[in-house]
Protein backbone atom coordinates (compact mmCIF):
# COMPACT_ATOMS: atom_id res chain seq x y z
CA UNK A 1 -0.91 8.05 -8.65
CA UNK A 2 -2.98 5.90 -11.23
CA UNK A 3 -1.85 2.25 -11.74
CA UNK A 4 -0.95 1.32 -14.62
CA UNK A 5 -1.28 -1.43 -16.50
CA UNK A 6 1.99 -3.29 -15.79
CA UNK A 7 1.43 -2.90 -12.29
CA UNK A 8 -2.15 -4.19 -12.61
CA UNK A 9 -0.62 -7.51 -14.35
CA UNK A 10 2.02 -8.18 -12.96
CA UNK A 11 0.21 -8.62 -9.83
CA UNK A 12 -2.15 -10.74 -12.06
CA UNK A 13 0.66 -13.68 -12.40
CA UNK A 14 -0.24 -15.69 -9.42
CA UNK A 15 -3.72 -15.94 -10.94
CA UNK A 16 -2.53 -17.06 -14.39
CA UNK A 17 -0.20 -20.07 -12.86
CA UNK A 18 -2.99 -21.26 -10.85
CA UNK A 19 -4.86 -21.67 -13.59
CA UNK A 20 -2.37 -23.38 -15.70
CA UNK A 21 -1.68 -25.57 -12.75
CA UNK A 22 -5.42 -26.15 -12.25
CA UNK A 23 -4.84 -27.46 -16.41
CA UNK A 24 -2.59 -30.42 -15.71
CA UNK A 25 -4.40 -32.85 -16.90
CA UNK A 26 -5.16 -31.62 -20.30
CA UNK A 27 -1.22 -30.70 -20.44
CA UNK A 28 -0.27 -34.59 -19.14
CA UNK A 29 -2.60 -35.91 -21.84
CA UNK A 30 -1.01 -34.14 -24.23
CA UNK A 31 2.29 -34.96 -23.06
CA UNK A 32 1.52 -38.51 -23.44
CA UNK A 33 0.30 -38.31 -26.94
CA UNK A 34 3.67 -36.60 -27.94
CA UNK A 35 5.57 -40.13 -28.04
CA UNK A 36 8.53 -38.10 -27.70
CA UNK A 37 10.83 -41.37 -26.89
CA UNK A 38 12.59 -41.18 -30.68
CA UNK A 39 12.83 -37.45 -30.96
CA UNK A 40 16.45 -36.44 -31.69
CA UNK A 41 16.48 -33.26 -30.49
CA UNK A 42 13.93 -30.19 -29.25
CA UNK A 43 13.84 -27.37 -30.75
CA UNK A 44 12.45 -24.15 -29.22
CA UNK A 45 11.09 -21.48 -31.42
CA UNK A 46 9.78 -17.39 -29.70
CA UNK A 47 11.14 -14.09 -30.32
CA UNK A 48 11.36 -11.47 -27.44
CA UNK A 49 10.29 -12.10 -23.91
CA UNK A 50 8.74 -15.84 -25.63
CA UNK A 51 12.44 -16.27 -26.82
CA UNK A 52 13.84 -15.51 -23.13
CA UNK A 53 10.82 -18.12 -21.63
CA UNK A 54 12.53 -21.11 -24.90
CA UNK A 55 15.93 -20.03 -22.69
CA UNK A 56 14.69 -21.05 -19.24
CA UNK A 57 13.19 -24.27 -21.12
CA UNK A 58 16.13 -25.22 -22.28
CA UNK A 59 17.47 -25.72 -19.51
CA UNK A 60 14.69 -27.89 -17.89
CA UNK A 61 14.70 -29.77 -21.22
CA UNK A 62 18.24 -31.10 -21.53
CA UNK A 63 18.04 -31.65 -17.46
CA UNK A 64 14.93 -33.40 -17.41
CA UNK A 65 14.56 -35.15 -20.69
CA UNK A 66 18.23 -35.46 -21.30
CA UNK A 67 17.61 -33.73 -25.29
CA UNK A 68 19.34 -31.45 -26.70
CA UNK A 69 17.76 -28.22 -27.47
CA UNK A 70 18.22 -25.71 -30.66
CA UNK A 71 17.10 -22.75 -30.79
CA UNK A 72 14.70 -21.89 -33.81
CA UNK A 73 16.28 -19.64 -36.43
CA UNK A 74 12.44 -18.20 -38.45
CA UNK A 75 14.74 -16.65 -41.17
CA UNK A 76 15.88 -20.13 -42.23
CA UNK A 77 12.43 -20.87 -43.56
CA UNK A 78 11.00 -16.98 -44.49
CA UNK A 79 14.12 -15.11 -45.97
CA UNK A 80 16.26 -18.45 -47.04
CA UNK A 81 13.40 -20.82 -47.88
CA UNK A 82 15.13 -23.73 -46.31
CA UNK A 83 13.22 -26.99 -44.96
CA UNK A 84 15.08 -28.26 -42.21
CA UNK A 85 14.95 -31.59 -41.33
CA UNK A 86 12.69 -31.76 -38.09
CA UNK A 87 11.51 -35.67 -38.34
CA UNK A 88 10.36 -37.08 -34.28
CA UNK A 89 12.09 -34.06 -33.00
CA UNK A 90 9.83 -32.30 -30.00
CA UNK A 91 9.16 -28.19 -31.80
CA UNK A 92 8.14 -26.27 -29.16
CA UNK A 93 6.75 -22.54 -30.26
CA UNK A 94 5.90 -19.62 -27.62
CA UNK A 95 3.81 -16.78 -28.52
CA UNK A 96 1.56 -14.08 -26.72
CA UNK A 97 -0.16 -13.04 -29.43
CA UNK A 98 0.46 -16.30 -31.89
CA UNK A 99 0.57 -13.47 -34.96
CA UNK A 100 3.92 -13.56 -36.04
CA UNK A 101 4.17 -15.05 -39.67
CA UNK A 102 7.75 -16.03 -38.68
CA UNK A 103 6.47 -17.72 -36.19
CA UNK A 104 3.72 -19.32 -38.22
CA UNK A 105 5.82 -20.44 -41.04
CA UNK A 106 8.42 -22.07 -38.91
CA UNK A 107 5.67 -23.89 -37.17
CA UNK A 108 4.15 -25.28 -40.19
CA UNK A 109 7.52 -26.01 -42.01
CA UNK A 110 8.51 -28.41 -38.89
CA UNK A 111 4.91 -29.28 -38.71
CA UNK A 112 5.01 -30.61 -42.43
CA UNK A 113 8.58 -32.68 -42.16
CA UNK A 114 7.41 -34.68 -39.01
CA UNK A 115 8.13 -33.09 -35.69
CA UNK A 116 5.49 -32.58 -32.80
CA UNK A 117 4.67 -29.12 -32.42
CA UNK A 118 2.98 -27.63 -29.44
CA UNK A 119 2.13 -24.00 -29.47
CA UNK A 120 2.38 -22.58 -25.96
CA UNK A 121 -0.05 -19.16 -26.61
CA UNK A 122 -2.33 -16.66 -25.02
CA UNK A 123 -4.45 -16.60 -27.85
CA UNK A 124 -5.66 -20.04 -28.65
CA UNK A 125 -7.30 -18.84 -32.06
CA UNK A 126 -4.32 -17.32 -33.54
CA UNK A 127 -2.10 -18.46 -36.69
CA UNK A 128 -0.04 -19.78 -34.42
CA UNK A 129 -1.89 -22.23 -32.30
CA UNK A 130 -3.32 -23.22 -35.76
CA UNK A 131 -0.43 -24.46 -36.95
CA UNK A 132 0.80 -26.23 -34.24
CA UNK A 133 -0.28 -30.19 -33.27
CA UNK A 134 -0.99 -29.41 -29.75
CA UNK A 135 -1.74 -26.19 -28.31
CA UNK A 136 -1.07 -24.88 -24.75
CA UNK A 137 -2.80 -22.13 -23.33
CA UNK A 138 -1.52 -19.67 -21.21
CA UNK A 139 -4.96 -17.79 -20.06
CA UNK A 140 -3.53 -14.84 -18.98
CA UNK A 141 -6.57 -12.86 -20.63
CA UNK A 142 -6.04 -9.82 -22.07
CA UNK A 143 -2.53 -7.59 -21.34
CA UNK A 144 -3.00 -4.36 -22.02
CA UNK A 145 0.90 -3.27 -21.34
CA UNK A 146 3.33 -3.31 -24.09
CA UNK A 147 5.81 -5.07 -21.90
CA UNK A 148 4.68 -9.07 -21.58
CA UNK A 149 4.64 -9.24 -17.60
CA UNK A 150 1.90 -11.82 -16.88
CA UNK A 151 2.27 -13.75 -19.98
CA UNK A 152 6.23 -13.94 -19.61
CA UNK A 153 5.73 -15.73 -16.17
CA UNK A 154 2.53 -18.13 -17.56
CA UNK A 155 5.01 -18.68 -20.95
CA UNK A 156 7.30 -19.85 -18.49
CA UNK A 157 5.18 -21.93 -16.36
CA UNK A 158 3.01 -23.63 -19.23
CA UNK A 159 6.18 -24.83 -20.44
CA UNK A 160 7.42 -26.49 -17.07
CA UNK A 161 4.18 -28.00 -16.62
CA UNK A 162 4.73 -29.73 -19.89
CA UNK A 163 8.59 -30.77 -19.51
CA UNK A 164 7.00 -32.11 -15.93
CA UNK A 165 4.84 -34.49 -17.65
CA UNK A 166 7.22 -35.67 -20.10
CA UNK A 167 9.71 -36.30 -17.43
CA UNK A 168 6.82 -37.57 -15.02
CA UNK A 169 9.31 -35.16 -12.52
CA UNK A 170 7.18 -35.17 -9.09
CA UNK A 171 9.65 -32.18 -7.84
CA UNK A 172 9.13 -30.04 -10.64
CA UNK A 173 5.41 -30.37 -10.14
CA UNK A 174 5.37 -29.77 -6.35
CA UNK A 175 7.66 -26.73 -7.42
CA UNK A 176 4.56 -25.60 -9.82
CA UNK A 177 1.94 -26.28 -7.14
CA UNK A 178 3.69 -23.73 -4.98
CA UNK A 179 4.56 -21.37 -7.27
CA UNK A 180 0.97 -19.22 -7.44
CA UNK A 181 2.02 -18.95 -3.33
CA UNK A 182 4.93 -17.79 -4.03
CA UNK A 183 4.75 -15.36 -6.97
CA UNK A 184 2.38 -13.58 -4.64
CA UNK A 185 4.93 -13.52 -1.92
CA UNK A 186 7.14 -11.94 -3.80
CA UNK A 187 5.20 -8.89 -4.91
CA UNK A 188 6.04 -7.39 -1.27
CA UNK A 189 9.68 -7.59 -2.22
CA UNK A 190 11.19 -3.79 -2.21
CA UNK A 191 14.13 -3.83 -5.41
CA UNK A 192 14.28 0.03 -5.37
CA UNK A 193 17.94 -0.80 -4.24
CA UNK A 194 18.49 -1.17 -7.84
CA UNK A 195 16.55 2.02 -9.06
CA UNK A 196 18.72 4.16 -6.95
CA UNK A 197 21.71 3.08 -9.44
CA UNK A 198 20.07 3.24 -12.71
CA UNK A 199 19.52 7.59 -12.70
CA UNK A 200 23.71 7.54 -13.37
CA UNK A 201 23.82 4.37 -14.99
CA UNK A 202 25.44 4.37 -18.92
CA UNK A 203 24.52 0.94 -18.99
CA UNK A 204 22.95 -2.18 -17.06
CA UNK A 205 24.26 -5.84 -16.74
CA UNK A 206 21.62 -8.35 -15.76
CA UNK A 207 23.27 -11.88 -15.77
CA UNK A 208 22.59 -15.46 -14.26
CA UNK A 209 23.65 -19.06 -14.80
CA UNK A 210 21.02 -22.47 -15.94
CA UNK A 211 17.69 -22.13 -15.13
CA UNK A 212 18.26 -18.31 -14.26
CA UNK A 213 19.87 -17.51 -17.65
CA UNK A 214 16.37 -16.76 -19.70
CA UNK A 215 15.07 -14.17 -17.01
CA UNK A 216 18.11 -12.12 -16.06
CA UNK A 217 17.58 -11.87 -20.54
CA UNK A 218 13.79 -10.76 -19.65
CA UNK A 219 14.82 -8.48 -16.93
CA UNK A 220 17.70 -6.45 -19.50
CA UNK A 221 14.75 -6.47 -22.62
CA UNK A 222 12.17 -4.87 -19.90
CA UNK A 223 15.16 -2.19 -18.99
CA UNK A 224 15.53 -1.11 -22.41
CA UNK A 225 12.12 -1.04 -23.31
CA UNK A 226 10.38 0.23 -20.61
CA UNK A 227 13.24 2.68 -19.03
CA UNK A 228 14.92 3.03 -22.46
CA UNK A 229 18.71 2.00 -20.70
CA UNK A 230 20.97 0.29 -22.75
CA UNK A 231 21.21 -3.29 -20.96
CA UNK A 232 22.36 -6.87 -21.73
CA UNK A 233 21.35 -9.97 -20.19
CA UNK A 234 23.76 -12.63 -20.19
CA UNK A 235 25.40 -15.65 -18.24
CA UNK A 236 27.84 -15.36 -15.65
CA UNK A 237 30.05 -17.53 -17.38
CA UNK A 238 30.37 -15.14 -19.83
CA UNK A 239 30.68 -12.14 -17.84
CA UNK A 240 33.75 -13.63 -16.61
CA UNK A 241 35.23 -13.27 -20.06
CA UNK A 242 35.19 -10.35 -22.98
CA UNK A 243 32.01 -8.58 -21.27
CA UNK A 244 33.49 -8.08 -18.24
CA UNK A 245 36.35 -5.25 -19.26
CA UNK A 246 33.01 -3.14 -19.74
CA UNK A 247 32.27 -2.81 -16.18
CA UNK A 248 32.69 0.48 -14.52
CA UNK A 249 31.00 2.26 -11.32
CA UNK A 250 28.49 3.73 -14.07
CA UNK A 251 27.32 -0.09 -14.80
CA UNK A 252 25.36 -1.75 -12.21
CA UNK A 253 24.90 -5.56 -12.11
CA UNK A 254 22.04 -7.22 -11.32
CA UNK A 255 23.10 -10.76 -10.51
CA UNK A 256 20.24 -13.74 -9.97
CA UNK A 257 21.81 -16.46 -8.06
CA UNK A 258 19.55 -20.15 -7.97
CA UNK A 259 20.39 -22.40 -5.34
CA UNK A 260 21.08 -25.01 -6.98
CA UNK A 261 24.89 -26.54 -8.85
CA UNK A 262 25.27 -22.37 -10.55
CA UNK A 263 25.13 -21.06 -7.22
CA UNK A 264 28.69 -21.12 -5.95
CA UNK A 265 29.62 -20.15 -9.35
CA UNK A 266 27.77 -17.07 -9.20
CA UNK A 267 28.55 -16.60 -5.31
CA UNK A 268 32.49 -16.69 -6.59
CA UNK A 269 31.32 -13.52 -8.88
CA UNK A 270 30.00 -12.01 -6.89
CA UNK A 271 32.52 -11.71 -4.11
CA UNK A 272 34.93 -10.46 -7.34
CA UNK A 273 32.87 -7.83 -8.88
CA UNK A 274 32.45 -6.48 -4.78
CA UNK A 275 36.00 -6.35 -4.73
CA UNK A 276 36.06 -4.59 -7.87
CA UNK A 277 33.97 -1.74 -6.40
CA UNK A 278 31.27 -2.54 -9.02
CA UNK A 279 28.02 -1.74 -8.36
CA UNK A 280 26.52 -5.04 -7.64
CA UNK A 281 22.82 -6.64 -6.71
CA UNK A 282 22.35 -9.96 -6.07
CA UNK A 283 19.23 -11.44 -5.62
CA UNK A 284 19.64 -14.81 -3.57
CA UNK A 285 21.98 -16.63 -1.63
CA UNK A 286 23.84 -15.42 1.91
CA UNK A 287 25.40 -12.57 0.80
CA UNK A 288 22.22 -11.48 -1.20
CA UNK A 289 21.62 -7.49 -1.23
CA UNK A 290 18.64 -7.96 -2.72
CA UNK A 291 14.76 -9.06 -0.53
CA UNK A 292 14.11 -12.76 -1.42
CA UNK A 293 11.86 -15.33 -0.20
CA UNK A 294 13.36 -17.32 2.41
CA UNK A 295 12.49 -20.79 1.32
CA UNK A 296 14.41 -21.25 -1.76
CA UNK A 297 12.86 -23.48 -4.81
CA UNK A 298 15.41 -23.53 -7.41
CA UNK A 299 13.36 -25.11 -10.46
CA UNK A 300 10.93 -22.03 -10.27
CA UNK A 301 12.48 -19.39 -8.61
CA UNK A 302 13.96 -17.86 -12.03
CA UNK A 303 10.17 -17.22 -12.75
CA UNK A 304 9.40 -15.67 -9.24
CA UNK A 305 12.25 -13.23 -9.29
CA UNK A 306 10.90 -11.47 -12.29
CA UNK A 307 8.09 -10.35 -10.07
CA UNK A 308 10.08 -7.69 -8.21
CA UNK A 309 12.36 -6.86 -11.00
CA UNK A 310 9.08 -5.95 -13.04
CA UNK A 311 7.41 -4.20 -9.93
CA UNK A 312 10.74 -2.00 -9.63
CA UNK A 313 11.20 -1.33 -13.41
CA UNK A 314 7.68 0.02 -13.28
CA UNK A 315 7.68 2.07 -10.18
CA UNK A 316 10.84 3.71 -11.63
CA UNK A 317 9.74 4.52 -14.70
CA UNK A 318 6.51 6.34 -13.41
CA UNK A 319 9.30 7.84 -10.99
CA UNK A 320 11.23 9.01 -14.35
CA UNK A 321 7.84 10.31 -15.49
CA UNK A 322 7.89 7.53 -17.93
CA UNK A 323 4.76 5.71 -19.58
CA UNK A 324 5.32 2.33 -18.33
CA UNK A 325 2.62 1.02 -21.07
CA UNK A 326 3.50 2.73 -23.92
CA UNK A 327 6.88 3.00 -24.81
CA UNK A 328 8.41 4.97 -27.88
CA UNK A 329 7.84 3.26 -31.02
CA UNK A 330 6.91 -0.13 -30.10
CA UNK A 331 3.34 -1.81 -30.53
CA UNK A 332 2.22 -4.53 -28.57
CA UNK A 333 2.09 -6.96 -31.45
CA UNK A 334 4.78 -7.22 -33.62
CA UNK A 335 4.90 -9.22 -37.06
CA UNK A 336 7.71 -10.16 -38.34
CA UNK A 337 9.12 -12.18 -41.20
């Protein structure tokens, strides 16, 4: 059977880390240029799989640097033509393609009214990255897939390399020093467990706590868009509340547990939703259903458990007879405004 892109790339995302890694001093210079000691608040702008990497930031962000984080609303400045405010504050955009004039114009807006803004983008001559102050890049070369594997996981890591150096956080960068080892590791990890419920399934639950949060979001977009399921991504917090009357035998969960303060949280879940006779896999932990890596890192393993979910929603869409690369009316870049 011919690979396909997705496949190729996400096997590509060890690759792409180590070479943001290799970066760290360009990203620690930049970091101390920032002066970020009177910014108010961050705020994280990205749409899509971008939007999902702002999540996982935002977590590191108000752990590590104690700041609180908003997320960026584009529409305020393209459809309502408001200026917000944005003086010191740390504006942090993601972008793959950096082509987005939502993306662009909410950049420049907080650009023009005093924040530091720092583009994190694969293409470093884009709108984007023009607009910005400071400019990341995730050198993940060309991705060929519709579905952002490979750039997801270097979004995600180009940020944490920069929240490292503003922190000066030595675990978070041993975490990112290991992390090329690791995502590697992890493309031997088997998920069909989780295919094998999806043929029946009405509808998919992917959910999380912290850190986690951003990629069980990544893992329900790739669902819907690459095996067209109808599929939400959302805390375990909240799937203790209103969400939860929707589960049935016909919804699988897909539960990502990081060992860190979430876990027992999500542990507590998942012992409920067991008893429930819901259709449960949990990735992590001692009662995990799911292959994981032994050693557990919990400030990067929410980016190394996307590996297997993307190998399995790949394999099973070629196994559907899907085109894991070119799904129904969707384009690689999309502009919005």
């Amino acid at each position: 059977m011919t690979t396909s892109a997705m496949a190729s790339e996400i096997g590509e995302s060890a690759d792409v880390v180590s070479r943001i890694v290799r970066n760290r001093g360009a990203i620690a210079e930049i970091a101390q240029r920032l002066r970020i000691g009177s910014a108010p608040l961050c705020v994280l702008c990205g749409r899509g799989s971008s939007g999902h990497a702002g999540v996982f930031l935002r977590y590191l962000v108000e752990t590590r640097l104690r700041l609180p984080v908003s997320a960026s609303a584009p529409s305020v400045t393209t459809a309502f033509r408001t200026t917000l405010q944005l003086r010191n504050a740390l504006f942090i955009v993601i972008s793959q393609s950096g082509q987005s004039p939502d993306l662009v114009a909410a950049t420049t807006s907080a650009r023009a009214t005093g924040a530091r803004t720092i583009a994190i983008v694969n293409a470093t001559s884009s709108p984007v990255a023009a607009a910005a102050e400071f400019v990341i890049p995730i050198e993940a070369g060309a991705e060929h897939s519709i579905a952002a594997t490979k750039t997801m996981i270097g979004s995600m890591a180009a940020g944490a390399e920069l929240i490292a150096e503003l922190a000066e956080d030595q675990a978070l960068r041993s975490a990112l020093d290991m992390l090329p080892e690791r995502l590697n590791r992890a493309l031997s990890l088997d998920w069909s467990e989780v295919s094998d419920d999806l043929g029946e399934a009405s509808a998919v639950f992917v959910a999380a706590r912290g850190l986690g949060l951003g990629s069980a979001r990544e893992i329900a977009l790739k669902l819907a868009e690459t095996l067209r399921l109808p599929a939400i991504g959302l805390s375990a917090a909240e799937l203790q509340h209103g969400p939860r009357a929707a589960l049935s035998p016909r919804t699988p969960v897909v539960m990502l547990r990081i060992n860190d303060q979430t876990a027992a949280t999500v542990d507590a879940l998942a012992e409920e939703l067991r008893e429930q006779k819901i259709a449960l896999h949990l990735c992590g932990g001692p009662h995990g259903s799911l292959q994981w890596l032994r050693e557990d890192d919990p400030l990067t393993d929410a980016i190394t458990m996307l590996v297997p979910a993307y190998r399995m929603i790949e394999q099973t869409a070629r196994k559907w007879g899907f085109d894991p690369d070119r799904p129904p009316r969707l384009r690689k870049i999309t502009e919005t405004f």
